[in-house]
Protein backbone atom coordinates (compact mmCIF):
# COMPACT_ATOMS: atom_id res chain seq x y z
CA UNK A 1 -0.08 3.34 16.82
CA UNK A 2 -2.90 4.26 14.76
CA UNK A 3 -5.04 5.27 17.54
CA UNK A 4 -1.79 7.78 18.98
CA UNK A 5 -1.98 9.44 15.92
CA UNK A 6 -5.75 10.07 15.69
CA UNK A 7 -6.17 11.63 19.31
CA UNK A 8 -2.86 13.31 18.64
CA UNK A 9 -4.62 15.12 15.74
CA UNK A 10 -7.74 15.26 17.90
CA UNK A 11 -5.50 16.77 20.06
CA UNK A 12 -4.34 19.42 17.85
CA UNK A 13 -7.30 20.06 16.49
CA UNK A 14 -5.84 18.55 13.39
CA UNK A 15 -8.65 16.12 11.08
CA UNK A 16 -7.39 13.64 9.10
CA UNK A 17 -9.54 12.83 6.55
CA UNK A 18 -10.56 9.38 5.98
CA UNK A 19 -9.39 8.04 9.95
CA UNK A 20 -12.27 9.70 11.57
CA UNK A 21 -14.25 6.64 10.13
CA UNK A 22 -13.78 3.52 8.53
CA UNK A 23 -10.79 4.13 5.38
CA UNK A 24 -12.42 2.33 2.31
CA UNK A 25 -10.90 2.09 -0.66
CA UNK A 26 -14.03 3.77 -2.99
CA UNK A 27 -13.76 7.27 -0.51
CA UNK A 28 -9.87 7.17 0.37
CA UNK A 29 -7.78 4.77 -1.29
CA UNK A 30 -9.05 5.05 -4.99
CA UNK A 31 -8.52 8.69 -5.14
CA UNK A 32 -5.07 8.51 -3.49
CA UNK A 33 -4.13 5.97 -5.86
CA UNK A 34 -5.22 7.78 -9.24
CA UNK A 35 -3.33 10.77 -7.63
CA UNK A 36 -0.12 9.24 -6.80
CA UNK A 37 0.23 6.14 -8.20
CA UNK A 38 -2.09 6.08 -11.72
CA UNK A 39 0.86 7.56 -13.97
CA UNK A 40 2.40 4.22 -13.90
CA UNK A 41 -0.23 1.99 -12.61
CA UNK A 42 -3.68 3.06 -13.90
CA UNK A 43 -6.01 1.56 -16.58
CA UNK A 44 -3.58 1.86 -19.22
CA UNK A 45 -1.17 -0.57 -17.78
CA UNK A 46 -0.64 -4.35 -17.91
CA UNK A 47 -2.40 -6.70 -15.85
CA UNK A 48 -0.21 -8.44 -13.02
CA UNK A 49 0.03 -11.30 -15.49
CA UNK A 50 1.33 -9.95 -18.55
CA UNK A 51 3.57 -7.40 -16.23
CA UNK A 52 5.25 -10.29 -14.89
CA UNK A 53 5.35 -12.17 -18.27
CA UNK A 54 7.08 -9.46 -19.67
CA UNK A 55 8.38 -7.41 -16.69
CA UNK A 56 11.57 -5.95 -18.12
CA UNK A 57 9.74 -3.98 -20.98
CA UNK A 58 6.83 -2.31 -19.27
CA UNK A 59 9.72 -1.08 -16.55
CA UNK A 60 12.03 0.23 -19.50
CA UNK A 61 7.69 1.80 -20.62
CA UNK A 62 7.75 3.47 -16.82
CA UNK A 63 5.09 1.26 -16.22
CA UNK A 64 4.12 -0.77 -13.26
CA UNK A 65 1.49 -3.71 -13.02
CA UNK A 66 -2.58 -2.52 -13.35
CA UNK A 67 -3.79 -1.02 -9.95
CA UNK A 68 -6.78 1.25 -10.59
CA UNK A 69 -9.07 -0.92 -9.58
CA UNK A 70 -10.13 -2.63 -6.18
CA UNK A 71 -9.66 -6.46 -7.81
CA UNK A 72 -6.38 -5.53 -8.99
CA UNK A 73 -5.11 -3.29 -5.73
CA UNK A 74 -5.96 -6.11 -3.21
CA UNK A 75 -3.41 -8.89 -5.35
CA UNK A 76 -0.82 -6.45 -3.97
CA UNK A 77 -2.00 -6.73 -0.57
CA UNK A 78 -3.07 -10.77 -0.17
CA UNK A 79 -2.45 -12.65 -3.05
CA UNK A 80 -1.05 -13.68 -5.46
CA UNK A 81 1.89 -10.93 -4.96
CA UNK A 82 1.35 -10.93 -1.32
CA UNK A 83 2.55 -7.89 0.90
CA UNK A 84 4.17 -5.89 -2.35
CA UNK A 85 2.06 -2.95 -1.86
CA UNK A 86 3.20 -2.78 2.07
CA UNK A 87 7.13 -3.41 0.96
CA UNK A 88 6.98 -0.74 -2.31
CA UNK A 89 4.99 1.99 0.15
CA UNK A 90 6.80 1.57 3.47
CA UNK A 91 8.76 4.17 4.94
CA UNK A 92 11.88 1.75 6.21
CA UNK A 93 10.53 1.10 9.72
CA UNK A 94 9.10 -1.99 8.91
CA UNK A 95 12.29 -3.40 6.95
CA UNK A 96 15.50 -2.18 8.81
CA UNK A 97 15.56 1.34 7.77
CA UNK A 98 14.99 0.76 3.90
CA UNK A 99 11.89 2.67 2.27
CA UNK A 100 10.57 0.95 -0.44
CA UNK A 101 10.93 1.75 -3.75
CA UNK A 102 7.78 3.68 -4.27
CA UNK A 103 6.99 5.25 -0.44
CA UNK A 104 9.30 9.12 -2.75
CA UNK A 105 5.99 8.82 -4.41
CA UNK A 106 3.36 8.92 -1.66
CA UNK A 107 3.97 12.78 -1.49
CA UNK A 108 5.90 16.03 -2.13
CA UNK A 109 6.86 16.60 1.76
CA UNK A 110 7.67 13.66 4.40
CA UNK A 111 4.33 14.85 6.06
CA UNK A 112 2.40 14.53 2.99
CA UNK A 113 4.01 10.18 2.58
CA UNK A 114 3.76 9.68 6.37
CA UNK A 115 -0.22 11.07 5.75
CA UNK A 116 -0.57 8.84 2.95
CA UNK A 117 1.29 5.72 4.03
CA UNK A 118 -0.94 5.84 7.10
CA UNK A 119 -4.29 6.36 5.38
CA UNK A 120 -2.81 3.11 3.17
CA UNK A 121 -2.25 1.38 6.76
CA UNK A 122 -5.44 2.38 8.44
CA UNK A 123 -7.00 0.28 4.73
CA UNK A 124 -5.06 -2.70 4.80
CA UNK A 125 -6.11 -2.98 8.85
CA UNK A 126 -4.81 -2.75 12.61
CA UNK A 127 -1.58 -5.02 12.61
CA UNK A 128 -1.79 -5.67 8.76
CA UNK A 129 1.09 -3.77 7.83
CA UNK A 130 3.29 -7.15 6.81
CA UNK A 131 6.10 -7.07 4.27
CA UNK A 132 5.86 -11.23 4.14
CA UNK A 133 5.27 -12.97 0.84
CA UNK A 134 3.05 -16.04 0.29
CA UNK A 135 6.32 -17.97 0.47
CA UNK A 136 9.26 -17.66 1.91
CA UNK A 137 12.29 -15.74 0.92
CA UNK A 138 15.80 -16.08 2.11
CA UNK A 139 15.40 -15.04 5.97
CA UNK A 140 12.27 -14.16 5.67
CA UNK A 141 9.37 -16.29 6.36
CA UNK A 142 6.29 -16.75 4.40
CA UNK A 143 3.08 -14.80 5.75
CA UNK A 144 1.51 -16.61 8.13
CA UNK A 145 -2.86 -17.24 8.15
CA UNK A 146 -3.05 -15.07 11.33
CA UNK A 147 -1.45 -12.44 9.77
CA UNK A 148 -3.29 -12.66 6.57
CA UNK A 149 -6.97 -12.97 9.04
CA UNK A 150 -5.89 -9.00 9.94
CA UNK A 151 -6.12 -7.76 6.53
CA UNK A 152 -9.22 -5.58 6.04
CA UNK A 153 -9.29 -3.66 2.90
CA UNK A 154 -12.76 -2.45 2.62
CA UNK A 155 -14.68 -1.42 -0.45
């Protein structure tokens, strides 16, 4: 998928910054994140542990668990909140039509999220993209280790 919409843009003489070479999160991710996502997530907010310890007040604050920083992005990603990022920032095709709760905030226009969310896929790796937890949950089945081997998330 990834590599249609790179030699489509080739194609079009369109560049897309950041897929030309490797996405890492210091050149692509990082800004992205302070852009779209710091409001509620930067340094001033709680660490995953006290967010969760005390989730229903920092939500009522408009404010999300810590994320400005590398260590704290990638819990999102692999663990301990495994595949939250990927089921907050998906546009729906991944999970039956339903966009997650914070893919409105990827971007003004739906060119601008689907831009985004792929520079976000590109990061996390080829075949990454998993809305899984660590466990299991109702229907849905805990991540499994060869999914997990796929994540990339480069510095």
């Amino acid at each position: 998928m990834l590599k249609t919409v790179i030699a489509a843009g080739v194609a079009l003489g369109i560049s897309i910054p950041g897929f030309a070479a490797d996405v890492t999160y210091r050149k692509d991710i990082a800004p992205l994140v302070k852009a779209k996502c710091g409001t509620c997530h930067g340094a001033e907010s709680p660490y995953l542990g006290d967010f969760s310890e005390n989730k229903a007040k920092f939500e009522a604050d408009l404010q999300g668990p810590r994320m400005d920083t590398y260590a704290d992005l990638i819990f999102f990603v692999g663990w301990p909140d495994t595949g939250a990022l990927m089921r907050r920032l998906d546009d729906g095709k991944n999970a039956g039509g339903k966009a997650g709760n914070m893919y409105k905030r990827l971007g003004s226009s739906e060119e601008e999220r689907q831009k985004n969310l792929a520079l976000f896929k590109a990061w996390v790796g080829e075949g990454a993209w998993n809305l899984n937890r660590w466990n299991a949950k109702g229907d849905v089945p805990a991540i499994t280790k060869e999914a997990m081997d796929k994540i990339k998330v480069k510095y």
